[in-house]
Protein backbone atom coordinates (compact mmCIF):
# COMPACT_ATOMS: atom_id res chain seq x y z
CA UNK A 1 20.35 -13.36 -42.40
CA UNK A 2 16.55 -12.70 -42.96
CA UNK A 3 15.84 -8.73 -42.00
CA UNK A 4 14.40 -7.89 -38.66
CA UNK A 5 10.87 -7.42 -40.61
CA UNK A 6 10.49 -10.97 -41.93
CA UNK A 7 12.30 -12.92 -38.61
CA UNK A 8 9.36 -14.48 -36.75
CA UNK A 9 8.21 -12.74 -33.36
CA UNK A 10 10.91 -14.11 -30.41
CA UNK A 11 8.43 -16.11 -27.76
CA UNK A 12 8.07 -13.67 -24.70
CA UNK A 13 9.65 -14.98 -21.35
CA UNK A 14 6.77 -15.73 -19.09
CA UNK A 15 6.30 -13.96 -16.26
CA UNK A 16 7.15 -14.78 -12.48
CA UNK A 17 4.62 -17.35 -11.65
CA UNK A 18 5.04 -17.26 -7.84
CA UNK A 19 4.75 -13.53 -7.52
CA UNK A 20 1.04 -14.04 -9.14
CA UNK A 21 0.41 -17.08 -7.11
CA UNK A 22 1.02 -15.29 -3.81
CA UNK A 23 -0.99 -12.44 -5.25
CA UNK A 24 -3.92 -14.83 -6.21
CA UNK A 25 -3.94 -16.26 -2.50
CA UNK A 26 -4.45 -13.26 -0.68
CA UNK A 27 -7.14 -11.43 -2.93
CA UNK A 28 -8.83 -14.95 -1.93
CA UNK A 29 -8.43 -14.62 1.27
CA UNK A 30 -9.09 -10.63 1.32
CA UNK A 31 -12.36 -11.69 -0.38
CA UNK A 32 -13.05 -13.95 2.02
CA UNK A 33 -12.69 -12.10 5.09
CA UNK A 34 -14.17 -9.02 3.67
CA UNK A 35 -17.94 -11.34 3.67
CA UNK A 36 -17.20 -12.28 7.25
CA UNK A 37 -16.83 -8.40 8.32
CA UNK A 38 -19.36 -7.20 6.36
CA UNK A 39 -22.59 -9.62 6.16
CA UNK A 40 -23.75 -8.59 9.19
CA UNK A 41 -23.97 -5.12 8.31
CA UNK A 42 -25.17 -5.30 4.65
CA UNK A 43 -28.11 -7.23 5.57
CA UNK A 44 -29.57 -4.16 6.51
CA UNK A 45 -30.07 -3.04 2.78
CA UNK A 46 -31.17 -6.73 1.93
CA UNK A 47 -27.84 -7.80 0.51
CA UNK A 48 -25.51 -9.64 2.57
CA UNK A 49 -22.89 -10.00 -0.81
CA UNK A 50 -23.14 -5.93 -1.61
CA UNK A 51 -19.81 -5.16 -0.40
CA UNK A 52 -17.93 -8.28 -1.34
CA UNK A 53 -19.65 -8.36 -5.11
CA UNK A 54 -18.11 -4.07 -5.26
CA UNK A 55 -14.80 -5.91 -4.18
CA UNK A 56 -15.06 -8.54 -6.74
CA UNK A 57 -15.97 -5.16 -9.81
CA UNK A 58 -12.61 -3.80 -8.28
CA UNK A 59 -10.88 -7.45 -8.74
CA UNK A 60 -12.41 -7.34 -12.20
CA UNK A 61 -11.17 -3.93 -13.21
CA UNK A 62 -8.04 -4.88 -11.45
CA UNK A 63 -7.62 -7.82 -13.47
CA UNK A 64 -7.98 -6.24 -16.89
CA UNK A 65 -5.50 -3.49 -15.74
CA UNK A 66 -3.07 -5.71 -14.51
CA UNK A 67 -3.04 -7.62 -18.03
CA UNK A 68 -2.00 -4.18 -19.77
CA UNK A 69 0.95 -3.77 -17.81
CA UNK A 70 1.89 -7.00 -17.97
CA UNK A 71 2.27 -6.34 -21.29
CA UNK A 72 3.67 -3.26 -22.08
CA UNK A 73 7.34 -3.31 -21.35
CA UNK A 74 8.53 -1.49 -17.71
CA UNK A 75 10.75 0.89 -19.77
CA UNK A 76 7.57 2.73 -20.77
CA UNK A 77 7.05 3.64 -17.17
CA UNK A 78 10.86 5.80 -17.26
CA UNK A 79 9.81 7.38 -20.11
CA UNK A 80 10.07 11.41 -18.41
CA UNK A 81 6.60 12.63 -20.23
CA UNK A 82 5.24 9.73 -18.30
CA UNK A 83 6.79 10.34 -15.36
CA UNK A 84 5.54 14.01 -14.91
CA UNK A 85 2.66 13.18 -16.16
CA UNK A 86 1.47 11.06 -13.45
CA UNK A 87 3.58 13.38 -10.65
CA UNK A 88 1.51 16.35 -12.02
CA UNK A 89 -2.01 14.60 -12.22
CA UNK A 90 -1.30 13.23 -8.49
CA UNK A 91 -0.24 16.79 -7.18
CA UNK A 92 -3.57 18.66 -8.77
CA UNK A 93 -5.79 15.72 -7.78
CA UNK A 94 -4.38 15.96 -4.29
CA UNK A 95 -4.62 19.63 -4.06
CA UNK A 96 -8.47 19.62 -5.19
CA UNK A 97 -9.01 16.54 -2.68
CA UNK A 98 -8.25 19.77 0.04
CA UNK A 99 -10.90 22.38 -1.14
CA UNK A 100 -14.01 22.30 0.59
CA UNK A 101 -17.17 20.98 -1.21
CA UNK A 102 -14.91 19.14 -3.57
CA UNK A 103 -13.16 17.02 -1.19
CA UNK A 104 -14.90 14.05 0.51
CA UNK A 105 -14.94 15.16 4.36
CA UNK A 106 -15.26 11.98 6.40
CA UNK A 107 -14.22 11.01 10.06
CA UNK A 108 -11.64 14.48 10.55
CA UNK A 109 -10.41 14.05 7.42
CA UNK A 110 -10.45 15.53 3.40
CA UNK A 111 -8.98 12.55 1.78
CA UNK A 112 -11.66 11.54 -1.19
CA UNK A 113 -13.00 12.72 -4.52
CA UNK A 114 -15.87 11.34 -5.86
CA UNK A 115 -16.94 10.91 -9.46
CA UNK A 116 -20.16 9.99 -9.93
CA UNK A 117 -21.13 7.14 -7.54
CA UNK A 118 -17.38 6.17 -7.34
CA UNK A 119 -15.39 7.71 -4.20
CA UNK A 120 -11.39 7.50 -4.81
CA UNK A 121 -8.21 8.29 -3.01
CA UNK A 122 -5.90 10.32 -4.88
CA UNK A 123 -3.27 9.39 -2.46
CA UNK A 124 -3.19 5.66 -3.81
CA UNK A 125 -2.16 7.18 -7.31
CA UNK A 126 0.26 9.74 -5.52
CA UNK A 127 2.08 6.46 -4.34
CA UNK A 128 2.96 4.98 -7.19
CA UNK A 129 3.50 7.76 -8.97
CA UNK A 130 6.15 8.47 -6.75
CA UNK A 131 7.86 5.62 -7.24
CA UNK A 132 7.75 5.88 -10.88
CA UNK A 133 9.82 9.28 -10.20
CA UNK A 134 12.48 8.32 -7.58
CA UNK A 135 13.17 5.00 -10.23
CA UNK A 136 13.44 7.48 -12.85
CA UNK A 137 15.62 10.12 -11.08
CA UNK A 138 17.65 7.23 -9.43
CA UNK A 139 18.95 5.54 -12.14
CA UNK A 140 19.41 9.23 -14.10
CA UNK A 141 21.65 10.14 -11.40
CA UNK A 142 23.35 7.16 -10.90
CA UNK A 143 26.83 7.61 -8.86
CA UNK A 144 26.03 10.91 -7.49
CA UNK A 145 23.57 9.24 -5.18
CA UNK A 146 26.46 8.53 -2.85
CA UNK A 147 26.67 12.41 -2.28
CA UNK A 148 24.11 13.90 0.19
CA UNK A 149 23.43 17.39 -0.67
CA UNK A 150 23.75 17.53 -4.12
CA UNK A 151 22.95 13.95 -4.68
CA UNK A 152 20.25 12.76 -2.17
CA UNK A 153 18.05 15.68 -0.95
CA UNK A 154 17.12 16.80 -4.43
CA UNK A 155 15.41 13.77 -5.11
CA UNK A 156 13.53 14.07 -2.23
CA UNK A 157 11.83 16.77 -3.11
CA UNK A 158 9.25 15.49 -4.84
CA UNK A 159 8.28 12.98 -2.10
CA UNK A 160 8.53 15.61 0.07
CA UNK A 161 6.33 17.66 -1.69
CA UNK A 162 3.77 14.82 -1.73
CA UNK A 163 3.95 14.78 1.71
CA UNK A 164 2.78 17.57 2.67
CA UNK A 165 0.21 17.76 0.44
CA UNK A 166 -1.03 14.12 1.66
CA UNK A 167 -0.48 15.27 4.69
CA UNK A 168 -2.86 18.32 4.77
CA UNK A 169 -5.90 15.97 4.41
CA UNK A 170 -4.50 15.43 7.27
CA UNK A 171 -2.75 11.49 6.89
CA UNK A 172 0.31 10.56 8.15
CA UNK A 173 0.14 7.04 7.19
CA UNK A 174 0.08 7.29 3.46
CA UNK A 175 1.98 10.34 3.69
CA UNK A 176 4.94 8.34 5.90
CA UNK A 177 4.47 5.66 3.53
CA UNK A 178 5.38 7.67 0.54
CA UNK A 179 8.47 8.90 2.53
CA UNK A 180 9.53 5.37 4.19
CA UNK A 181 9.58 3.90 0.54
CA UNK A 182 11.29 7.04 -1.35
CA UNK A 183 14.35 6.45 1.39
CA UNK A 184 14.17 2.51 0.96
CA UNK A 185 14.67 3.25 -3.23
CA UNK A 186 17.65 5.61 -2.24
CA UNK A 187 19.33 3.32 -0.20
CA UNK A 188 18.76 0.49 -2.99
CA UNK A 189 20.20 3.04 -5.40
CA UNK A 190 23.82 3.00 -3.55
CA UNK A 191 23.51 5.53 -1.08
CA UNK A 192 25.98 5.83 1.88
CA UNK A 193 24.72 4.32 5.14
CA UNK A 194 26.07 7.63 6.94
CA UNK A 195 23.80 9.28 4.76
CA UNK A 196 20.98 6.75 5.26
CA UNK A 197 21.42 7.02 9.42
CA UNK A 198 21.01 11.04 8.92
CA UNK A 199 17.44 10.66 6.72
CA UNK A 200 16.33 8.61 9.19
CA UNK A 201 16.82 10.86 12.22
CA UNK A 202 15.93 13.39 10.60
CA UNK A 203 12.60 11.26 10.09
CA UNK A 204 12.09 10.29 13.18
CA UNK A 205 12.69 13.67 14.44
CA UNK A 206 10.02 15.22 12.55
CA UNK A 207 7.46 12.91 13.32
CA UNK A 208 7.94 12.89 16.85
CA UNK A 209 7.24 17.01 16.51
CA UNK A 210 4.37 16.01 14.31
CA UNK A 211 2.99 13.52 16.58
CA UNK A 212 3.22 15.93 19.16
CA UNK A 213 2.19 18.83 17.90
CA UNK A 214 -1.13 18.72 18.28
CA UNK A 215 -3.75 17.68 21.10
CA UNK A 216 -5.65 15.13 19.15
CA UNK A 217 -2.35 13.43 17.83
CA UNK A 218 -1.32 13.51 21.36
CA UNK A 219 -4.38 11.78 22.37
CA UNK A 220 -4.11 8.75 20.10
CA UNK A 221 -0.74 8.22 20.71
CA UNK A 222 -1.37 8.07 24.18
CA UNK A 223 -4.11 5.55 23.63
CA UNK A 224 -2.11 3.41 21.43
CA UNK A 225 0.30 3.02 24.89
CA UNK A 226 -2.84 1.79 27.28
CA UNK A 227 -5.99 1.82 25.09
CA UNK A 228 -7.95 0.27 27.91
CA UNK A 229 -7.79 3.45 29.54
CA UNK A 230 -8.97 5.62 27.47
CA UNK A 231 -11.58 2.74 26.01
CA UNK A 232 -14.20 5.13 25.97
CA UNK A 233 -12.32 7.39 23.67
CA UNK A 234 -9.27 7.47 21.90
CA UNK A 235 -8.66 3.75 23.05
CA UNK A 236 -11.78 2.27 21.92
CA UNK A 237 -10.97 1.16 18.25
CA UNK A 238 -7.48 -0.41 19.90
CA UNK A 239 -9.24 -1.93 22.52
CA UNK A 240 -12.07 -3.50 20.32
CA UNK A 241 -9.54 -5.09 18.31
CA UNK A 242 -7.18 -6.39 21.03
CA UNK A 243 -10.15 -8.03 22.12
CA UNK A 244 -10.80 -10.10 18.74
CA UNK A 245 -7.86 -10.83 18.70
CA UNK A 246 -8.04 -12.19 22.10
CA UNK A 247 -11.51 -13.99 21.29
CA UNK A 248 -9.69 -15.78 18.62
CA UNK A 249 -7.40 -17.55 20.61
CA UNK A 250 -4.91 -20.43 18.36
CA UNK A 251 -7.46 -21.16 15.89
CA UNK A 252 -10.06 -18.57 15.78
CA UNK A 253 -13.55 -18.84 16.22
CA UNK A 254 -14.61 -19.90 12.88
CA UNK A 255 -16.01 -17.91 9.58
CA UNK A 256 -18.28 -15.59 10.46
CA UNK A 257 -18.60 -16.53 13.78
CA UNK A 258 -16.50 -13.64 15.43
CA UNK A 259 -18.58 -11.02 17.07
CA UNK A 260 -16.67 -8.18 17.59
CA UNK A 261 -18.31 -6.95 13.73
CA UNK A 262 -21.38 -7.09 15.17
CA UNK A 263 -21.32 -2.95 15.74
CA UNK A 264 -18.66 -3.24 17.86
CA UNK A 265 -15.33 -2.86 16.12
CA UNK A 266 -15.21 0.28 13.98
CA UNK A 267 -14.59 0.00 10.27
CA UNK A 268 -14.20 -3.73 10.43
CA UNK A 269 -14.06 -3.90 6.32
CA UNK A 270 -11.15 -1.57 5.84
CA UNK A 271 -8.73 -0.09 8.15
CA UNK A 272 -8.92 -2.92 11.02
CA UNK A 273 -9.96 -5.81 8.82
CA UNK A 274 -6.72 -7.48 10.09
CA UNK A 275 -8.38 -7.80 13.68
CA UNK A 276 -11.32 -10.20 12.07
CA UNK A 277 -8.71 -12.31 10.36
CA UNK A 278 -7.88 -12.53 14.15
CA UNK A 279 -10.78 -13.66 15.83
CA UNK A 280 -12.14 -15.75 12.74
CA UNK A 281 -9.15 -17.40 12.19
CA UNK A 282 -7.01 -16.93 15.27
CA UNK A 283 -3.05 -16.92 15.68
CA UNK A 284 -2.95 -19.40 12.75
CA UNK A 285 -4.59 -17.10 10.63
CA UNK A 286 -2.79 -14.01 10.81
CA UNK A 287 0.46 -16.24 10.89
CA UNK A 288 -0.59 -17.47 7.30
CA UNK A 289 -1.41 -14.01 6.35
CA UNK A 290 1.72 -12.38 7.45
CA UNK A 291 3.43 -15.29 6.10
CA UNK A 292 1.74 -14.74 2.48
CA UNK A 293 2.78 -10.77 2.80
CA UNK A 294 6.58 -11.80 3.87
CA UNK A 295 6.83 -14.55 0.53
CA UNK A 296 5.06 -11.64 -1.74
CA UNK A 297 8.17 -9.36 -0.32
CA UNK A 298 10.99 -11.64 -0.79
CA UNK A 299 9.65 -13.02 -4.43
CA UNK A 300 8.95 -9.36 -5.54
CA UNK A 301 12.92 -8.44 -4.30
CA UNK A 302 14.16 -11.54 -5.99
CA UNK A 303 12.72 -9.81 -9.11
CA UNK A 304 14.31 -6.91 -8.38
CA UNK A 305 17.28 -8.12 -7.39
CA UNK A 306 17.78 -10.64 -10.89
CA UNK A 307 16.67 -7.78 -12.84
CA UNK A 308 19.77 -6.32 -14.67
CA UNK A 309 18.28 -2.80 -15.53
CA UNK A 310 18.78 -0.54 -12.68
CA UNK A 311 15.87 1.24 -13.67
CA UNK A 312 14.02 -1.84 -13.54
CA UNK A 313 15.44 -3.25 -10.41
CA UNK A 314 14.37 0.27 -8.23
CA UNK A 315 11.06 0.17 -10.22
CA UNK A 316 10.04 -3.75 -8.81
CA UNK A 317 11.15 -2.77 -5.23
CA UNK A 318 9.54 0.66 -4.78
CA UNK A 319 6.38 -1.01 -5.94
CA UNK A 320 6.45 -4.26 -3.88
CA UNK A 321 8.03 -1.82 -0.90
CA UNK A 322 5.20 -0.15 -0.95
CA UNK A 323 2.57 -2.87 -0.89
CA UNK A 324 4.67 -4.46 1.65
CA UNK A 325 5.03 -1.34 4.09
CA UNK A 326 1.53 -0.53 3.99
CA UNK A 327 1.01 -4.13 4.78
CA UNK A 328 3.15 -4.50 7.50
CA UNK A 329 1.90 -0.96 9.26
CA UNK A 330 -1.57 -1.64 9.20
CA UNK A 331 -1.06 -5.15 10.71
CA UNK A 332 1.06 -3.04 13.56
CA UNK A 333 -1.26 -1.04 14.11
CA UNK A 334 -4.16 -3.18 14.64
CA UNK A 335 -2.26 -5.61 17.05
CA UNK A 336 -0.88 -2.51 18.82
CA UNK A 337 2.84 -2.40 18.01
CA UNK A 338 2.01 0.79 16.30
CA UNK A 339 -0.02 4.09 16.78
CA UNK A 340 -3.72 4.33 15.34
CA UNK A 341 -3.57 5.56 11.77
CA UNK A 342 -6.33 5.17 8.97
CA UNK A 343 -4.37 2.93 6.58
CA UNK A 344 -5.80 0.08 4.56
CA UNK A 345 -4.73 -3.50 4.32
CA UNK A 346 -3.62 -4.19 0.83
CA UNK A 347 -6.14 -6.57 -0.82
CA UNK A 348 -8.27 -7.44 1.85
CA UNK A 349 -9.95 -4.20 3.16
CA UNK A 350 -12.67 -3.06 0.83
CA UNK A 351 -11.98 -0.38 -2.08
CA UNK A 352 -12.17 -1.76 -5.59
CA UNK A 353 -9.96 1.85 -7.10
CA UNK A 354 -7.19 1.18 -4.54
CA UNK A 355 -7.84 -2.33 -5.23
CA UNK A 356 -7.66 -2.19 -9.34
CA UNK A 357 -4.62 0.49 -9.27
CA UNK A 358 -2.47 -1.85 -6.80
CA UNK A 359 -3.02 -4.96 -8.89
CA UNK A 360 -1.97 -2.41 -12.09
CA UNK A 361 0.93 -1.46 -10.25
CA UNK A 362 1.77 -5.47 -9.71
CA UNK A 363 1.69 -5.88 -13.10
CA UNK A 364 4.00 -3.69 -14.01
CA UNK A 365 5.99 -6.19 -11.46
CA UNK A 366 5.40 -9.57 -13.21
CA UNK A 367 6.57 -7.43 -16.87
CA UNK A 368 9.48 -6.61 -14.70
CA UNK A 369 10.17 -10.40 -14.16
CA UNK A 370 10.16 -11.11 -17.93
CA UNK A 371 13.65 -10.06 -18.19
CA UNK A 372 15.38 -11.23 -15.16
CA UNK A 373 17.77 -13.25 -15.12
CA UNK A 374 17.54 -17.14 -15.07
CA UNK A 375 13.91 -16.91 -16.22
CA UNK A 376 11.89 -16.88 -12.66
CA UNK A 377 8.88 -18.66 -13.88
């Protein structure tokens, strides 16, 4: 037998086709809708293609990051100095988000930095960066995850920390996010459904108190009940958006042809770009789209799933669980299933560094799939 240094290189498994397909479709489609709620606005600087050519840099930077962690195998990501590395970048970068004049202050909240001409969230690294830790942590602990106290709640520590510190800016959607998905790896890990039913009381508890405890909160949560009657205040985001939606009808009125973007819908590009896939495309539209979000969930499980490493397995579903959750809530809230919150639609609403570190973070996904079983591709 020839030693290991003179065999030739084994031919690496390709990677999970569909997963990329599905990806492919809706940065399309995000691209596409992002023109249609934004031309009208950018032609006031002369460019109708300004915000859809800084989505396409974000693509690009996306693109080149997502080809690294293709590539470098998903056991790097468990290594511990990695681990804390990106938990303790995420925690200082989210405490400096909260001091005044270094924070981006914008609409009630503290929830940028900005580096030269480039503004960025440091809650979209605290994300993943959690997930990276509870994979870690679950697989260390393996068994004991059955056991509440001693086995469950530590863990959560670190997402709880996170939480609060998200929370501060103040946003409850990424920082619910965080929490929603740290629970989801725990129950993947083997916990006890007991156990499971008690988290989530405990949850639900909480943010009922949160919800609330202050006027404002209050106020939008009574909107989000009857935003028609409070349309010239809390309501009117909600009510703009039920109305594209309305406008849309089965089939939508065509590509750019919606109106509600025309100054009437606020933040059209990012947080409600859901309700111009509405009115462009109608019912049919957002079917396909939520159809294109549930097939990226199920072929980003099956990876998980087929994957034999349990650190590998947690890993692909806390990172697809997130995209997914986010996904789902901020299609809830823009139909009105769910209360207003300031979360973005993954790859459609515009922000190329959310953008770039999500399609990163799906990488590390499709280097995942290289060693499940029954080859994917």
């Amino acid at each position: 037998m020839l030693p290991a240094s003179l065999r030739p290189p084994q031919k690496q498994k390709p990677i999970d086709k569909t997963l990329l397909t599905i990806m492919t479709v809706l940065l399309l489609l995000g691209l596409l809708t992002l023109f249609s709620a934004t031309y009208y606005k950018a032609q006031d600087t002369g460019d109708p293609w300004s915000e859809v050519v800084k989505q396409l840099f974000g693509v690009a930077v996306g693109a080149v990051a997502m080809c690294f962690t293709t590539r470098i195998p998903y056991q790097f990501w468990g290594k511990r100095s990695v681990v804390m590395t990106g938990i303790i970048l995420s925690a200082v970068l989210l405490l400096l988000v909260l001091l005044p004049g270094v924070g981006v202050y914008l609409n009630g909240s503290r929830r940028w930095l900005r580096f030269g001409g480039v503004s960025f969230q440091p809650g979209e690294l605290a994300k993943y960066a959690v997930v990276l830790f509870m994979a870690m942590t679950l697989t260390a602990r393996g068994r004991r995850v059955e056991k509440l106290f001693s086995g469950i709640l530590p863990v959560l520590v670190v997402p709880g920390i996170m939480f609060l510190l998200i929370l501060e800016q103040p946003n409850l959607s990424t920082a619910g996010t965080i929490i929603i998905v740290s629970v989801l790896m725990v129950m993947l890990a083997g916990a006890k459904w007991r156990h499971m039913f008690v988290l989530g009381a405990g949850g639900l508890a909480l943010g009922a108190y949160y919800a609330w405890s202050e006027e404002y909160r209050r106020e939008r949560l009574l909107s989000f009940m009857d935003p028609f009657a409070k349309m010239s205040d809390e309501g009117y985001q909600l009510s703009q958006s039920l109305i594209a939606f309305g406008s849309g009808g089965l089939f939508g009125m065509g590509l750019g042809q919606g109106r509600q973007k025309f100054a009437y819908l606020p933040y059209p590009e990012s947080d409600f770009i859901f309700a111009i896939v509405g009115e462009d495309f109608g019912l049919a539209g957002c079917l396909a789209v939520i159809c294109l979000f549930v097939a990226f969930l199920l072929a980003g499980m099956r990876i998980a799933m087929t994957c034999d490493d349990k650190f590998g397995c947690l890993l692909a579903a806390g990172i697809v669980g997130m995209i997914s959750v986010q996904a789902f809530i901020n299609m809830g809230v823009v139909v009105g299933v769910l209360p207003t919150t300031g979360l973005p639609l993954p790859f459609f609403s515009a922000g190329g560094t959310s953008l770039s570190i999500t399609m990163a973070a799906v990488g590390i996904v499709l280097n995942i799939s290289r060693s499940c079983r029954g080859n994917l591709a």
